[in-house]
PDB file of N, CA and C in Angstrom:
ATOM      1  N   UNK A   1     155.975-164.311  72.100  1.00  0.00           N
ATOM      2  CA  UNK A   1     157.108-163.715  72.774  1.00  0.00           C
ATOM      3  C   UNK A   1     158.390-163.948  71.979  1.00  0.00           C
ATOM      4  N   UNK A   2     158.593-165.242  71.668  1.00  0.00           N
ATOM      5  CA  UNK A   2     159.471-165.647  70.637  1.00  0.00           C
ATOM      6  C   UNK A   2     159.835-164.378  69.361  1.00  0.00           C
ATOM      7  N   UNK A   3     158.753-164.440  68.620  1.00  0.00           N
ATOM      8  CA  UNK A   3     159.017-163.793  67.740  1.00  0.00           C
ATOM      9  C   UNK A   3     159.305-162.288  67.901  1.00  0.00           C
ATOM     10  N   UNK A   4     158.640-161.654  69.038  1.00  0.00           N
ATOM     11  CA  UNK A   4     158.939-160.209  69.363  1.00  0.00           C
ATOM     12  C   UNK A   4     160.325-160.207  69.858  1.00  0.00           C
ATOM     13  N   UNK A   5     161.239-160.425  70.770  1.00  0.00           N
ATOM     14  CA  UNK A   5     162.126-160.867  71.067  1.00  0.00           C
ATOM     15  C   UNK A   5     162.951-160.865  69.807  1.00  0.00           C
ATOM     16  N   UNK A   6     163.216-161.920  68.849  1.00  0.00           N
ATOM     17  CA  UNK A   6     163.663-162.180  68.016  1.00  0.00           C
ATOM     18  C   UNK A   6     163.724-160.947  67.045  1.00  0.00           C
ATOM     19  N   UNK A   7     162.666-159.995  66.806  1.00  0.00           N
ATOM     20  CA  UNK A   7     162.603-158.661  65.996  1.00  0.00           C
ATOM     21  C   UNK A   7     163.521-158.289  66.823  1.00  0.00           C
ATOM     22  N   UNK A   8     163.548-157.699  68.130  1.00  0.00           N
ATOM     23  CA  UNK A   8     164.108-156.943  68.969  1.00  0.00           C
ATOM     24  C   UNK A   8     165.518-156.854  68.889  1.00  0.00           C
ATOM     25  N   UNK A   9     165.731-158.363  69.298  1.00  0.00           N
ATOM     26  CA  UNK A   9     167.448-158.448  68.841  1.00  0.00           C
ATOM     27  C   UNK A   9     167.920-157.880  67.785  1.00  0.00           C
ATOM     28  N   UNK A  10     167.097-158.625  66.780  1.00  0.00           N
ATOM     29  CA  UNK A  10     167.545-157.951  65.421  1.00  0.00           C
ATOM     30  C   UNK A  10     167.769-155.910  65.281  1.00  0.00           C
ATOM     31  N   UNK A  11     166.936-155.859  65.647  1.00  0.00           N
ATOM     32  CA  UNK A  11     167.533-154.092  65.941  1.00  0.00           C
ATOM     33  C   UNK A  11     168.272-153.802  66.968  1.00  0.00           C
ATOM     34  N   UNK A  12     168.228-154.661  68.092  1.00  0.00           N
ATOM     35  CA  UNK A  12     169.286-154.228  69.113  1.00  0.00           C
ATOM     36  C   UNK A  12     170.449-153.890  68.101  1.00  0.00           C
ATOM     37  N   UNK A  13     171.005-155.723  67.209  1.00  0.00           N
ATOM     38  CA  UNK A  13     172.343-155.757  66.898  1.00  0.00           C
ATOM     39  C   UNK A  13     172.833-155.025  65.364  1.00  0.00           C
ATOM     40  N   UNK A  14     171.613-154.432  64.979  1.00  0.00           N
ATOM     41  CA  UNK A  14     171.862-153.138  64.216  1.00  0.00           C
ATOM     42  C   UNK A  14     172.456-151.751  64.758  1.00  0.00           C
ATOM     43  N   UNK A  15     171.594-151.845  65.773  1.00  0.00           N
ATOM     44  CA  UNK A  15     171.834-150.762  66.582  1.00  0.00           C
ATOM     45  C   UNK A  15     173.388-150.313  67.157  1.00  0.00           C
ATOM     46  N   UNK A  16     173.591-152.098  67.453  1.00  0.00           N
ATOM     47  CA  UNK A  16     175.057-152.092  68.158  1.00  0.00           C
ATOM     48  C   UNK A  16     176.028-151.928  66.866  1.00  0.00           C
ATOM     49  N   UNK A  17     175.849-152.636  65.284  1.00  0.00           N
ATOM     50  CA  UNK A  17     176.992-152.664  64.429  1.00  0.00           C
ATOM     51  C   UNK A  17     177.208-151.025  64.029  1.00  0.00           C
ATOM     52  N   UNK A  18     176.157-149.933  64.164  1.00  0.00           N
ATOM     53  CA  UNK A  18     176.418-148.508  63.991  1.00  0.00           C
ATOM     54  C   UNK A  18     177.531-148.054  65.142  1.00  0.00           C
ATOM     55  N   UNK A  19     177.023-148.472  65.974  1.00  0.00           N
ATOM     56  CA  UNK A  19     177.809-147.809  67.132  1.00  0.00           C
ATOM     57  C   UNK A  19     179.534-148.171  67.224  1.00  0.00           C
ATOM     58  N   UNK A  20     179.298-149.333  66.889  1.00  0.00           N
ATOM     59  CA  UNK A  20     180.633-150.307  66.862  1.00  0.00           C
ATOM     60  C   UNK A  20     181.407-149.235  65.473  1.00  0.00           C
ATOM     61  N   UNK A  21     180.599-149.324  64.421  1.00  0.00           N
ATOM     62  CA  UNK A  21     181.104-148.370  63.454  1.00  0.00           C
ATOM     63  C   UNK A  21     181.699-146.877  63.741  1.00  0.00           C
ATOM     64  N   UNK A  22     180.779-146.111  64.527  1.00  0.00           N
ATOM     65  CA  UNK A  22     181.391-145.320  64.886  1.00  0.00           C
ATOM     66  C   UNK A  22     182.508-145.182  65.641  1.00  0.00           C
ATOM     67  N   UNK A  23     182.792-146.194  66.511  1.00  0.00           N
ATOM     68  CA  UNK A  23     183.893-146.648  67.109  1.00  0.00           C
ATOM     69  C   UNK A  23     185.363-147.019  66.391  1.00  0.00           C
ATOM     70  N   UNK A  24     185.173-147.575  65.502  1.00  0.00           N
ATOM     71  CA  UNK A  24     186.164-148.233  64.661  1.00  0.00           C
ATOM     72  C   UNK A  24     186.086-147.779  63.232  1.00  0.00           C
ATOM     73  N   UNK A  25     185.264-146.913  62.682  1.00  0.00           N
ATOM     74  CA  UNK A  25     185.351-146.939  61.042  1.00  0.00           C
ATOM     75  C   UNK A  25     184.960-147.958  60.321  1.00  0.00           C
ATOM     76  N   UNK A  26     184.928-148.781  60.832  1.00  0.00           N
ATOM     77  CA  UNK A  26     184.446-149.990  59.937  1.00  0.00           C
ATOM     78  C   UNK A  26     183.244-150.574  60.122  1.00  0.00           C
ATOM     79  N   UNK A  27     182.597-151.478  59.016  1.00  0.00           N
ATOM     80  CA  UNK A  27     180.748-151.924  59.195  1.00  0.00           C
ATOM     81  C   UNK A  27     181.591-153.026  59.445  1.00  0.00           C
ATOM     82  N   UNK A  28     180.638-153.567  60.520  1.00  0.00           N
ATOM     83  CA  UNK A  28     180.975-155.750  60.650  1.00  0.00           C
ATOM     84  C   UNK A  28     179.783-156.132  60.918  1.00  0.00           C
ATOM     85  N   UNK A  29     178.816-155.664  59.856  1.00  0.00           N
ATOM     86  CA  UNK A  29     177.492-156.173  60.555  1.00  0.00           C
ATOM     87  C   UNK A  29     177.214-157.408  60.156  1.00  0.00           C
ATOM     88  N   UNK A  30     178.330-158.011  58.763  1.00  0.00           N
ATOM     89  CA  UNK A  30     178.897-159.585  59.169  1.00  0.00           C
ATOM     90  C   UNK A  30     179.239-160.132  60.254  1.00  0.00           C
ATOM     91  N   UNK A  31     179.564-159.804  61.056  1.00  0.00           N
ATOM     92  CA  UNK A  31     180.250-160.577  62.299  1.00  0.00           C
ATOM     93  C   UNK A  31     179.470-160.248  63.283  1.00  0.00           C
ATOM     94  N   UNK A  32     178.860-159.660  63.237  1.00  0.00           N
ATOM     95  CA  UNK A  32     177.874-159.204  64.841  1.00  0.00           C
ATOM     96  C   UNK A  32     176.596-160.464  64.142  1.00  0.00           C
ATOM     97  N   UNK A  33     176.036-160.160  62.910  1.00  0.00           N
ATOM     98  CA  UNK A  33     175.325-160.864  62.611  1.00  0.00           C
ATOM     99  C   UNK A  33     175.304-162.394  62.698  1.00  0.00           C
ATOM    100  N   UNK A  34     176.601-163.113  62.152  1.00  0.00           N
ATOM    101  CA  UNK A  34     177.001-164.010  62.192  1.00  0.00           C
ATOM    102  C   UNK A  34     176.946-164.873  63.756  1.00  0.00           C
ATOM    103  N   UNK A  35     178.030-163.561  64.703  1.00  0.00           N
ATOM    104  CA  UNK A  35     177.336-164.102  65.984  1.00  0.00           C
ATOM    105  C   UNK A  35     176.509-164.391  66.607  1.00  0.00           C
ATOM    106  N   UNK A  36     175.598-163.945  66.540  1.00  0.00           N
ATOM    107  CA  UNK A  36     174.224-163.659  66.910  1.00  0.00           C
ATOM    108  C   UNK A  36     173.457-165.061  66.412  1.00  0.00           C
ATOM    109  N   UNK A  37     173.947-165.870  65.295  1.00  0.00           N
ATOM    110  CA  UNK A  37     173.085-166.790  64.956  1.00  0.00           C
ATOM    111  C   UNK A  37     174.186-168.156  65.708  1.00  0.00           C
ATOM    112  N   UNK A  38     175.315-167.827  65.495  1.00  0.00           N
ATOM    113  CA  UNK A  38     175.922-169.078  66.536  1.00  0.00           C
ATOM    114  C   UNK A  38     175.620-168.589  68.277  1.00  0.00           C
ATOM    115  N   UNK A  39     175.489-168.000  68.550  1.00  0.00           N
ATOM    116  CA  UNK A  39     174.699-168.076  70.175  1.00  0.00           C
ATOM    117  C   UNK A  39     173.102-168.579  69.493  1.00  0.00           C
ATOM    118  N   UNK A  40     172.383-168.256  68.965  1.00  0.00           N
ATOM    119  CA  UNK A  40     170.943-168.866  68.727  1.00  0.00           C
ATOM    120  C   UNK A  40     171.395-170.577  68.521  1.00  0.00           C
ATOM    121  N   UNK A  41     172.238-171.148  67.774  1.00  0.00           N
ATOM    122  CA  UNK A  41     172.437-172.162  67.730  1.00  0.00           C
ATOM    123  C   UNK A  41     173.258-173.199  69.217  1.00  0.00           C
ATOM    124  N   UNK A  42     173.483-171.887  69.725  1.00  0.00           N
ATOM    125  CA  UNK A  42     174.766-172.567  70.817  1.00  0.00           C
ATOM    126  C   UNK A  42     173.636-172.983  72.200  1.00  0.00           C
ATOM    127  N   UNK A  43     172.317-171.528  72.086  1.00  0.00           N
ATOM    128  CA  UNK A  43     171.301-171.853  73.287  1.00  0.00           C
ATOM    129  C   UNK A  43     170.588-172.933  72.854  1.00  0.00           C
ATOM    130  N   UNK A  44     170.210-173.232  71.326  1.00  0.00           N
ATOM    131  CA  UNK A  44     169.233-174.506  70.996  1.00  0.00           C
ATOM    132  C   UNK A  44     169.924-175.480  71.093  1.00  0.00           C
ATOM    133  N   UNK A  45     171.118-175.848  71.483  1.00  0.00           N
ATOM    134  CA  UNK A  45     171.951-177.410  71.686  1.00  0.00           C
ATOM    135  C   UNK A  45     171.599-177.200  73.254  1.00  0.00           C
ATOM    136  N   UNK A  46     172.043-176.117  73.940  1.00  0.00           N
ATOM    137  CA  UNK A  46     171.891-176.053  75.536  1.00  0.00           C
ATOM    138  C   UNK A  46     170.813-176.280  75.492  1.00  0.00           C
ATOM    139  N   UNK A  47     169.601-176.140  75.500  1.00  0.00           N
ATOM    140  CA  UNK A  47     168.339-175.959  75.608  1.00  0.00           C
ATOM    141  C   UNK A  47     167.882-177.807  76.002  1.00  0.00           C
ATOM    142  N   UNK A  48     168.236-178.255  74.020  1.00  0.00           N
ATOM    143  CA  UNK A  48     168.350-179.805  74.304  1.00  0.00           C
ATOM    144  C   UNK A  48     169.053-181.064  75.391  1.00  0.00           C
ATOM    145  N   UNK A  49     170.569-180.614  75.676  1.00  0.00           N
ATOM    146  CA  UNK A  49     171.255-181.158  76.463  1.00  0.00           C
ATOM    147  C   UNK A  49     170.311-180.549  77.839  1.00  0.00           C
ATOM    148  N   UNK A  50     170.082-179.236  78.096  1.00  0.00           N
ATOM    149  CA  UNK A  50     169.233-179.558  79.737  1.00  0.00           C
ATOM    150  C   UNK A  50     168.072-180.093  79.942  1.00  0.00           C
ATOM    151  N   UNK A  51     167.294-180.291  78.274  1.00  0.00           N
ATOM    152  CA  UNK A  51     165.806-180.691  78.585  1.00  0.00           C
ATOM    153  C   UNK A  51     166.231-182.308  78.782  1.00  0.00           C
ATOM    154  N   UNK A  52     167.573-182.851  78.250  1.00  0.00           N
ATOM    155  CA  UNK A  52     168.109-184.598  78.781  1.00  0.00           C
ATOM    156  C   UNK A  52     168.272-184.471  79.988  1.00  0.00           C
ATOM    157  N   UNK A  53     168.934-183.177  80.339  1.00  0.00           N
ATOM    158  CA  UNK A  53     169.464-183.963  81.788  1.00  0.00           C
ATOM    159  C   UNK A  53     168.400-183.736  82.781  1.00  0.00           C
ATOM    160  N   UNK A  54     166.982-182.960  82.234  1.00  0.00           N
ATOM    161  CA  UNK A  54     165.838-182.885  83.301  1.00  0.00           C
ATOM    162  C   UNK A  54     165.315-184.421  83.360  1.00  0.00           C
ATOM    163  N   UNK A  55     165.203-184.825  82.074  1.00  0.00           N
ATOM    164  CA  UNK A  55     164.178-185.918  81.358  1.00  0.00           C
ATOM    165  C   UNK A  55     164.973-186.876  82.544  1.00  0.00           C
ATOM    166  N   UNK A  56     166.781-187.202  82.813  1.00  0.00           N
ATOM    167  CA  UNK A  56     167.360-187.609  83.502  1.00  0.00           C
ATOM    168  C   UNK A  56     167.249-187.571  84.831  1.00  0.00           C
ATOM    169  N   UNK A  57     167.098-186.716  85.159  1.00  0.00           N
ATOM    170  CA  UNK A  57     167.305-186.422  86.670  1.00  0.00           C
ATOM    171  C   UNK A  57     165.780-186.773  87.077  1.00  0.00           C
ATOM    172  N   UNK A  58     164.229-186.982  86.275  1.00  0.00           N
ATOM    173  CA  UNK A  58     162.916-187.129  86.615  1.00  0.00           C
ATOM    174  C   UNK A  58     162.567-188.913  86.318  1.00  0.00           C
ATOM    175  N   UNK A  59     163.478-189.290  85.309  1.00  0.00           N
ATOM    176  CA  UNK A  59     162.971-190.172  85.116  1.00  0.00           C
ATOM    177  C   UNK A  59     162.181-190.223  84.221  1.00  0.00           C
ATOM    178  N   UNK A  60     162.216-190.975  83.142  1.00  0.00           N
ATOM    179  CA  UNK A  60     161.362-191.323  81.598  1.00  0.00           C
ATOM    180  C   UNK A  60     159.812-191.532  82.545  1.00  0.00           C
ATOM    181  N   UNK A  61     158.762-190.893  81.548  1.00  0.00           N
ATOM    182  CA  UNK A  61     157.412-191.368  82.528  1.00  0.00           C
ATOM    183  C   UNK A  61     157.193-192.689  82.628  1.00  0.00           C
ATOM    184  N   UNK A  62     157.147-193.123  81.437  1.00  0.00           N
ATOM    185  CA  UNK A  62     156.815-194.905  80.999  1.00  0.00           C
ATOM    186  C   UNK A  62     157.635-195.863  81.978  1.00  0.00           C
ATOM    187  N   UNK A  63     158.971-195.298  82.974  1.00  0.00           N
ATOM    188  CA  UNK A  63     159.163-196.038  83.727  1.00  0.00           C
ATOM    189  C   UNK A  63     158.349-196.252  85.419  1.00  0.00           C
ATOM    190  N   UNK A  64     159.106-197.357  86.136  1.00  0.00           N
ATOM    191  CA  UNK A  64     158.170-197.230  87.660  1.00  0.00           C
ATOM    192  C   UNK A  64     156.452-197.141  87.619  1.00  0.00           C
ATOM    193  N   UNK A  65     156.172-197.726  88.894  1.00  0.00           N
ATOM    194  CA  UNK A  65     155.148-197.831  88.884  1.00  0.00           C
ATOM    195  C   UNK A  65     154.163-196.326  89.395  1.00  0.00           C
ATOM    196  N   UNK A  66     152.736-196.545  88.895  1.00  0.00           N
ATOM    197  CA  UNK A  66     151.929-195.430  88.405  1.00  0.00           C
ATOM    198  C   UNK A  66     152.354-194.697  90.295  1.00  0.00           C
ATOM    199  N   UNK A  67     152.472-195.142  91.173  1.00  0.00           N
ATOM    200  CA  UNK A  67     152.885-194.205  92.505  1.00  0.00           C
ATOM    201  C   UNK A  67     153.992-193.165  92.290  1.00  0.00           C
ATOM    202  N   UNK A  68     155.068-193.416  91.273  1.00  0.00           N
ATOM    203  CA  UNK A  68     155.920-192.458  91.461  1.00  0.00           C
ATOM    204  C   UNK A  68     155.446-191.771  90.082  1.00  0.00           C
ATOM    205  N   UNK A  69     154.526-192.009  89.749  1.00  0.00           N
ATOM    206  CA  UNK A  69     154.876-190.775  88.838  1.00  0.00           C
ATOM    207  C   UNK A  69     154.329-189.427  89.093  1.00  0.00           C
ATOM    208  N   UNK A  70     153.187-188.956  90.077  1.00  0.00           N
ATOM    209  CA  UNK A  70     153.133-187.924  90.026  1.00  0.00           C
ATOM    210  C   UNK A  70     154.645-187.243  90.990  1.00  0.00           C
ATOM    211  N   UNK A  71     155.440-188.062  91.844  1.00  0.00           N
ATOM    212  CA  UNK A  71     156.718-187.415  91.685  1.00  0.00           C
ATOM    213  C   UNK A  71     157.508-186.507  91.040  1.00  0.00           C
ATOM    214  N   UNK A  72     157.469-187.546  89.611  1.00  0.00           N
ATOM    215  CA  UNK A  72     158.109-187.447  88.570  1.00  0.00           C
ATOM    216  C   UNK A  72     157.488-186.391  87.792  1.00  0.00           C
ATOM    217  N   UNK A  73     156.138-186.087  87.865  1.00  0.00           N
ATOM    218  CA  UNK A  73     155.588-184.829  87.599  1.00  0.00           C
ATOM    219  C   UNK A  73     155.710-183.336  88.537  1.00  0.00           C
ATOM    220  N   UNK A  74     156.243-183.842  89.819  1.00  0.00           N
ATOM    221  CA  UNK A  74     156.480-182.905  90.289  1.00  0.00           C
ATOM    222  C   UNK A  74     157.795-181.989  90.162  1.00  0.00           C
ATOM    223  N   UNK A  75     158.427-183.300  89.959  1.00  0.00           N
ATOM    224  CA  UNK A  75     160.398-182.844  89.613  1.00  0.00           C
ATOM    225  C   UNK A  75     160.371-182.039  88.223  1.00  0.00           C
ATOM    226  N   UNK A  76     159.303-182.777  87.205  1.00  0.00           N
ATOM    227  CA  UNK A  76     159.285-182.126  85.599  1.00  0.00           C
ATOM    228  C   UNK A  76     159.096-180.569  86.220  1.00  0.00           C
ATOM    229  N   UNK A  77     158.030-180.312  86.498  1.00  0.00           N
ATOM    230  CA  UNK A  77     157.195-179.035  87.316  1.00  0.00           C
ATOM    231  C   UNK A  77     158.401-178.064  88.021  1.00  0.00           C
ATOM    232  N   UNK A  78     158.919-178.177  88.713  1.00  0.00           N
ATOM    233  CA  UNK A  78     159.668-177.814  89.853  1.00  0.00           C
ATOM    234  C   UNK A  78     161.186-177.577  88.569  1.00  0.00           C
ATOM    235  N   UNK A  79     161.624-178.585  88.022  1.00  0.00           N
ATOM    236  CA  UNK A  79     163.013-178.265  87.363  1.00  0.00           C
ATOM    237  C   UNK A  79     162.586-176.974  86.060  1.00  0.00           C
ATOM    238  N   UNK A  80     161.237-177.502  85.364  1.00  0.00           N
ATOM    239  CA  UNK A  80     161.156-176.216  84.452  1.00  0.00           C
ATOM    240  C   UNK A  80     160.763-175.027  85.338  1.00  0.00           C
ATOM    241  N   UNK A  81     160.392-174.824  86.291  1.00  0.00           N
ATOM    242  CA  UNK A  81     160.081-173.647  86.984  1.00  0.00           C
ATOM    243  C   UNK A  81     161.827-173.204  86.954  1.00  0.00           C
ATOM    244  N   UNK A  82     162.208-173.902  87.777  1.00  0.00           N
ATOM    245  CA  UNK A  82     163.690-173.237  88.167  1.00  0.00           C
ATOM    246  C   UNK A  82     164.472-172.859  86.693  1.00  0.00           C
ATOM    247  N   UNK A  83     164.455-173.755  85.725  1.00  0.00           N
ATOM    248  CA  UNK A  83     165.105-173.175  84.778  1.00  0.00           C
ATOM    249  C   UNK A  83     164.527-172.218  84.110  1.00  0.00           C
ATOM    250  N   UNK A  84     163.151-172.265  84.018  1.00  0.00           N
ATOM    251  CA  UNK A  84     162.589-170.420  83.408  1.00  0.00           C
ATOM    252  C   UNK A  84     163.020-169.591  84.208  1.00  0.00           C
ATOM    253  N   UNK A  85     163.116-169.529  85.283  1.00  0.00           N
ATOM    254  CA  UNK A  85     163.196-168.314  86.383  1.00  0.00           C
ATOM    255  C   UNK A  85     164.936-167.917  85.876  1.00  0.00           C
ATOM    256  N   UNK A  86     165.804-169.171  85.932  1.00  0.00           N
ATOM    257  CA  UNK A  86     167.180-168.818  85.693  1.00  0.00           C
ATOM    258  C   UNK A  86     167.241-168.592  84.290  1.00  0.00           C
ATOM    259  N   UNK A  87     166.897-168.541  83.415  1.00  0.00           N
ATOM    260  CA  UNK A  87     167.480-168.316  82.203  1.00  0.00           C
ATOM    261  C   UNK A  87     166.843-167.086  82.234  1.00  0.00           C
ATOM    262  N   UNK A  88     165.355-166.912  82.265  1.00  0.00           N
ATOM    263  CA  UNK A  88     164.919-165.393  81.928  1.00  0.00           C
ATOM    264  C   UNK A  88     165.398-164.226  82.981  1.00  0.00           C
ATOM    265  N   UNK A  89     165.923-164.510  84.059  1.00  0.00           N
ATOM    266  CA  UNK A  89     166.681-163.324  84.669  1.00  0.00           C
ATOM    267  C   UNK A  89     167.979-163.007  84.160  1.00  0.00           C
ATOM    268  N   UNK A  90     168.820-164.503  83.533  1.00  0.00           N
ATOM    269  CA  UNK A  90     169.908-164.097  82.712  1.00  0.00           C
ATOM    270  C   UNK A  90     169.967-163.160  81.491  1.00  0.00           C
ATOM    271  N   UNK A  91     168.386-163.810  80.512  1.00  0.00           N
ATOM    272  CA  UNK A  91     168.225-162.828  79.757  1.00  0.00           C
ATOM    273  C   UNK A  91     167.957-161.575  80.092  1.00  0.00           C
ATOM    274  N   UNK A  92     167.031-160.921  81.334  1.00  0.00           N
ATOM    275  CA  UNK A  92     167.059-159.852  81.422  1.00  0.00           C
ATOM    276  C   UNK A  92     168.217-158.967  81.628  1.00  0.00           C
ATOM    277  N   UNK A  93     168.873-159.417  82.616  1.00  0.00           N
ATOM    278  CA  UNK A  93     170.306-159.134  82.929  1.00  0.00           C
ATOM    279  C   UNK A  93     171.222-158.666  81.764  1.00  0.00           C
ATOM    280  N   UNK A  94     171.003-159.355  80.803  1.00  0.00           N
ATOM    281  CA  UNK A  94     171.760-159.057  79.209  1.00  0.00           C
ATOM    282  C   UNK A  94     171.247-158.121  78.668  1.00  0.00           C
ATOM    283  N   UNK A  95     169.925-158.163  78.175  1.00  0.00           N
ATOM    284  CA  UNK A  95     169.056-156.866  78.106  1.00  0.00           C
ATOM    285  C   UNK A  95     169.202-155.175  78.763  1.00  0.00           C
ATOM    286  N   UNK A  96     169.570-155.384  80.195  1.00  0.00           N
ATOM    287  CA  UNK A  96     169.732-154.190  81.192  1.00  0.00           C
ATOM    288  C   UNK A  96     171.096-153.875  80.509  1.00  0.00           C
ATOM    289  N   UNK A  97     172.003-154.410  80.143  1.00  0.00           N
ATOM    290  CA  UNK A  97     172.911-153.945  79.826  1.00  0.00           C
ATOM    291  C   UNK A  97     173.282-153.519  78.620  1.00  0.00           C
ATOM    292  N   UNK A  98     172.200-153.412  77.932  1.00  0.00           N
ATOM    293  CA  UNK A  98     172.172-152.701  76.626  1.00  0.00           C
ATOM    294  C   UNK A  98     171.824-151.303  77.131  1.00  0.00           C
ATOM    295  N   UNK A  99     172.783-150.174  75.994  1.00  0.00           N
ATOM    296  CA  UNK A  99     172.204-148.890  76.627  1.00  0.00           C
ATOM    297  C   UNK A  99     172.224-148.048  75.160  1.00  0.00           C
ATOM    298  N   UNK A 100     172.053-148.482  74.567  1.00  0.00           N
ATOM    299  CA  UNK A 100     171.795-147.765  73.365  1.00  0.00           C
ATOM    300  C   UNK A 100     170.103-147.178  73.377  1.00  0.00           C
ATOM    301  N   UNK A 101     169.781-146.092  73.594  1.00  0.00           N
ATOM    302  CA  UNK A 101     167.915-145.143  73.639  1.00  0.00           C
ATOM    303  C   UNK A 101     167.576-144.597  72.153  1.00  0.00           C
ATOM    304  N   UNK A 102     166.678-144.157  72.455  1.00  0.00           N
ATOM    305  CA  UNK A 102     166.566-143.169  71.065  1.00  0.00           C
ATOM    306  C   UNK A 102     167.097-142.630  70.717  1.00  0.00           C
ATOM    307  N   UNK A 103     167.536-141.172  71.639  1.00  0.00           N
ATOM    308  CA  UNK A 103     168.559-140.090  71.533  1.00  0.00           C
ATOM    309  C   UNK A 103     169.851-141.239  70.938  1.00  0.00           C
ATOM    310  N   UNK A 104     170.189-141.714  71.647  1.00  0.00           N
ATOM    311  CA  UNK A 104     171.375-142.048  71.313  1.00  0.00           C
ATOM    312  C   UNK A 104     171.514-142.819  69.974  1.00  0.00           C
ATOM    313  N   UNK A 105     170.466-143.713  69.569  1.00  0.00           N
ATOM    314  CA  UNK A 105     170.611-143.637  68.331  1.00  0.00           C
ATOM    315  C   UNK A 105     170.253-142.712  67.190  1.00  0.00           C
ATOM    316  N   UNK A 106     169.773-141.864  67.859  1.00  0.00           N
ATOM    317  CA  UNK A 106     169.442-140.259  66.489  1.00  0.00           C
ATOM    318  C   UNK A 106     171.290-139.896  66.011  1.00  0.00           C
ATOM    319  N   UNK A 107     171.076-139.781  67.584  1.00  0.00           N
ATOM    320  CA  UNK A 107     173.012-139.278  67.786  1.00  0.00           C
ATOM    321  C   UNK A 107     174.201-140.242  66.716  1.00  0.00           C
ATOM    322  N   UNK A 108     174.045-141.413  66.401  1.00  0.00           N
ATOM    323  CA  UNK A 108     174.767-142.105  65.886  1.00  0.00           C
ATOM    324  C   UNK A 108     174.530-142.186  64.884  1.00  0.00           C
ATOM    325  N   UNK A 109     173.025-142.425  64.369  1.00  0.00           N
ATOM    326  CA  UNK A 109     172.926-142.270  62.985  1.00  0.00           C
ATOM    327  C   UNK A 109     173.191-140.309  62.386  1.00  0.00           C
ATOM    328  N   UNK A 110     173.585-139.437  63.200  1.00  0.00           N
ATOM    329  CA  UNK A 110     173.746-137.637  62.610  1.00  0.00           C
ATOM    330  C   UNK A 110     175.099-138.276  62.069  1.00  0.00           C
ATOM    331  N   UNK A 111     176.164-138.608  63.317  1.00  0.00           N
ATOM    332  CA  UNK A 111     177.339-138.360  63.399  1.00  0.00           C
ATOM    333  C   UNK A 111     177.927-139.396  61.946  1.00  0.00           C
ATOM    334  N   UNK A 112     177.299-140.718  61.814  1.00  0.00           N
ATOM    335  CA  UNK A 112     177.102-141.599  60.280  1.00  0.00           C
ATOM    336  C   UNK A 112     177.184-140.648  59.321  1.00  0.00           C
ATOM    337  N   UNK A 113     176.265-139.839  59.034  1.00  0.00           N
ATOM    338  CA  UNK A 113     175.937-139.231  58.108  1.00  0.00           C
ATOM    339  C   UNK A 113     176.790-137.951  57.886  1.00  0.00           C
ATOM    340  N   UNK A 114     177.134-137.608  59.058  1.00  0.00           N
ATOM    341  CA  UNK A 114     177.964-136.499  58.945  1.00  0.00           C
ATOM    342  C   UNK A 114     179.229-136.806  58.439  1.00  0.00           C
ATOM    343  N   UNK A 115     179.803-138.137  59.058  1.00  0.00           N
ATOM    344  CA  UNK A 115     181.267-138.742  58.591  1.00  0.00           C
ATOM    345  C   UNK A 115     180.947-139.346  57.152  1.00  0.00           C
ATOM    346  N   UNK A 116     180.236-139.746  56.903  1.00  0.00           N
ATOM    347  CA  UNK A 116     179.806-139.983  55.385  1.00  0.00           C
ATOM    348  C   UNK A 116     179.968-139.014  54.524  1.00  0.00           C
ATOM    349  N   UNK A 117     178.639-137.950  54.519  1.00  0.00           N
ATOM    350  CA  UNK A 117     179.188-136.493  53.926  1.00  0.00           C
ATOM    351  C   UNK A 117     180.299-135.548  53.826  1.00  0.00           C
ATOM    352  N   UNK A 118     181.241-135.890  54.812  1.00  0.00           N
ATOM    353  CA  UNK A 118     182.732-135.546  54.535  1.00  0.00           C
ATOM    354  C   UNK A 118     183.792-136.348  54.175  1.00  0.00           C
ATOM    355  N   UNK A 119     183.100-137.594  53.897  1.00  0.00           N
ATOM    356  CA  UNK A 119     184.324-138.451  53.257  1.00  0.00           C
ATOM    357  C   UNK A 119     183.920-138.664  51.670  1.00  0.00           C
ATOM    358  N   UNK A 120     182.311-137.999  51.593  1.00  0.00           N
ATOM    359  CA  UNK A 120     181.855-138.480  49.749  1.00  0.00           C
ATOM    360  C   UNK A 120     181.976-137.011  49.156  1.00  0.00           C
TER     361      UNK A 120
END
């Protein structure tokens, strides 16, 4: 999933630096790009800081005696449930709001080419 995902973006934010181009005249597929890898870096620090504050809020296993730990397996259980459910509806949510289709990118890459051919 990882890796499909990861292709995906990558053409989403192609997709988006054309459009953005057509918008403005200018390529920044430096800066869309660029972004794109500080949010990848900004979710892998989040990622770490919530997998502490689960590890926190459950309790290290190696502590307490063997009665609480299937607890402590239940809280592990129960907190990654809740945080898959919340992050992947966020991601979808981000996703839905992409609206760039086919058509519409045929459409962006004519109008490229067309503003190209009258400026060469």
């Amino acid at each position: 999933v990882a890796i499909c995902s990861a292709a995906l973006v990558s053409a989403m934010v192609a997709d988006v630096v054309e459009e953005s181009e057509l918008n403005t005249g200018r390529r920044s597929e430096g800066v869309f790009f660029a972004a794109r890898s500080f949010i990848d870096k900004s979710v892998s620090g989040l990622g770490i800081m919530l997998s502490a504050l689960l590890i926190a809020w459950i309790g290290r296993p190696g502590e307490g005696d063997p009665a609480q730990r299937a607890e402590m397996i239940e809280r592990l259980g129960a907190g990654y449930a809740i945080g898959a459910v919340l992050l992947y509806s966020i991601a979808i949510a981000c996703y839905g709001r992409y609206r760039i289709d086919r058509a519409g990118h045929a459409a962006n890459l004519s109008k490229l080419a067309a503003r190209g051919s009258a400026a060469g």
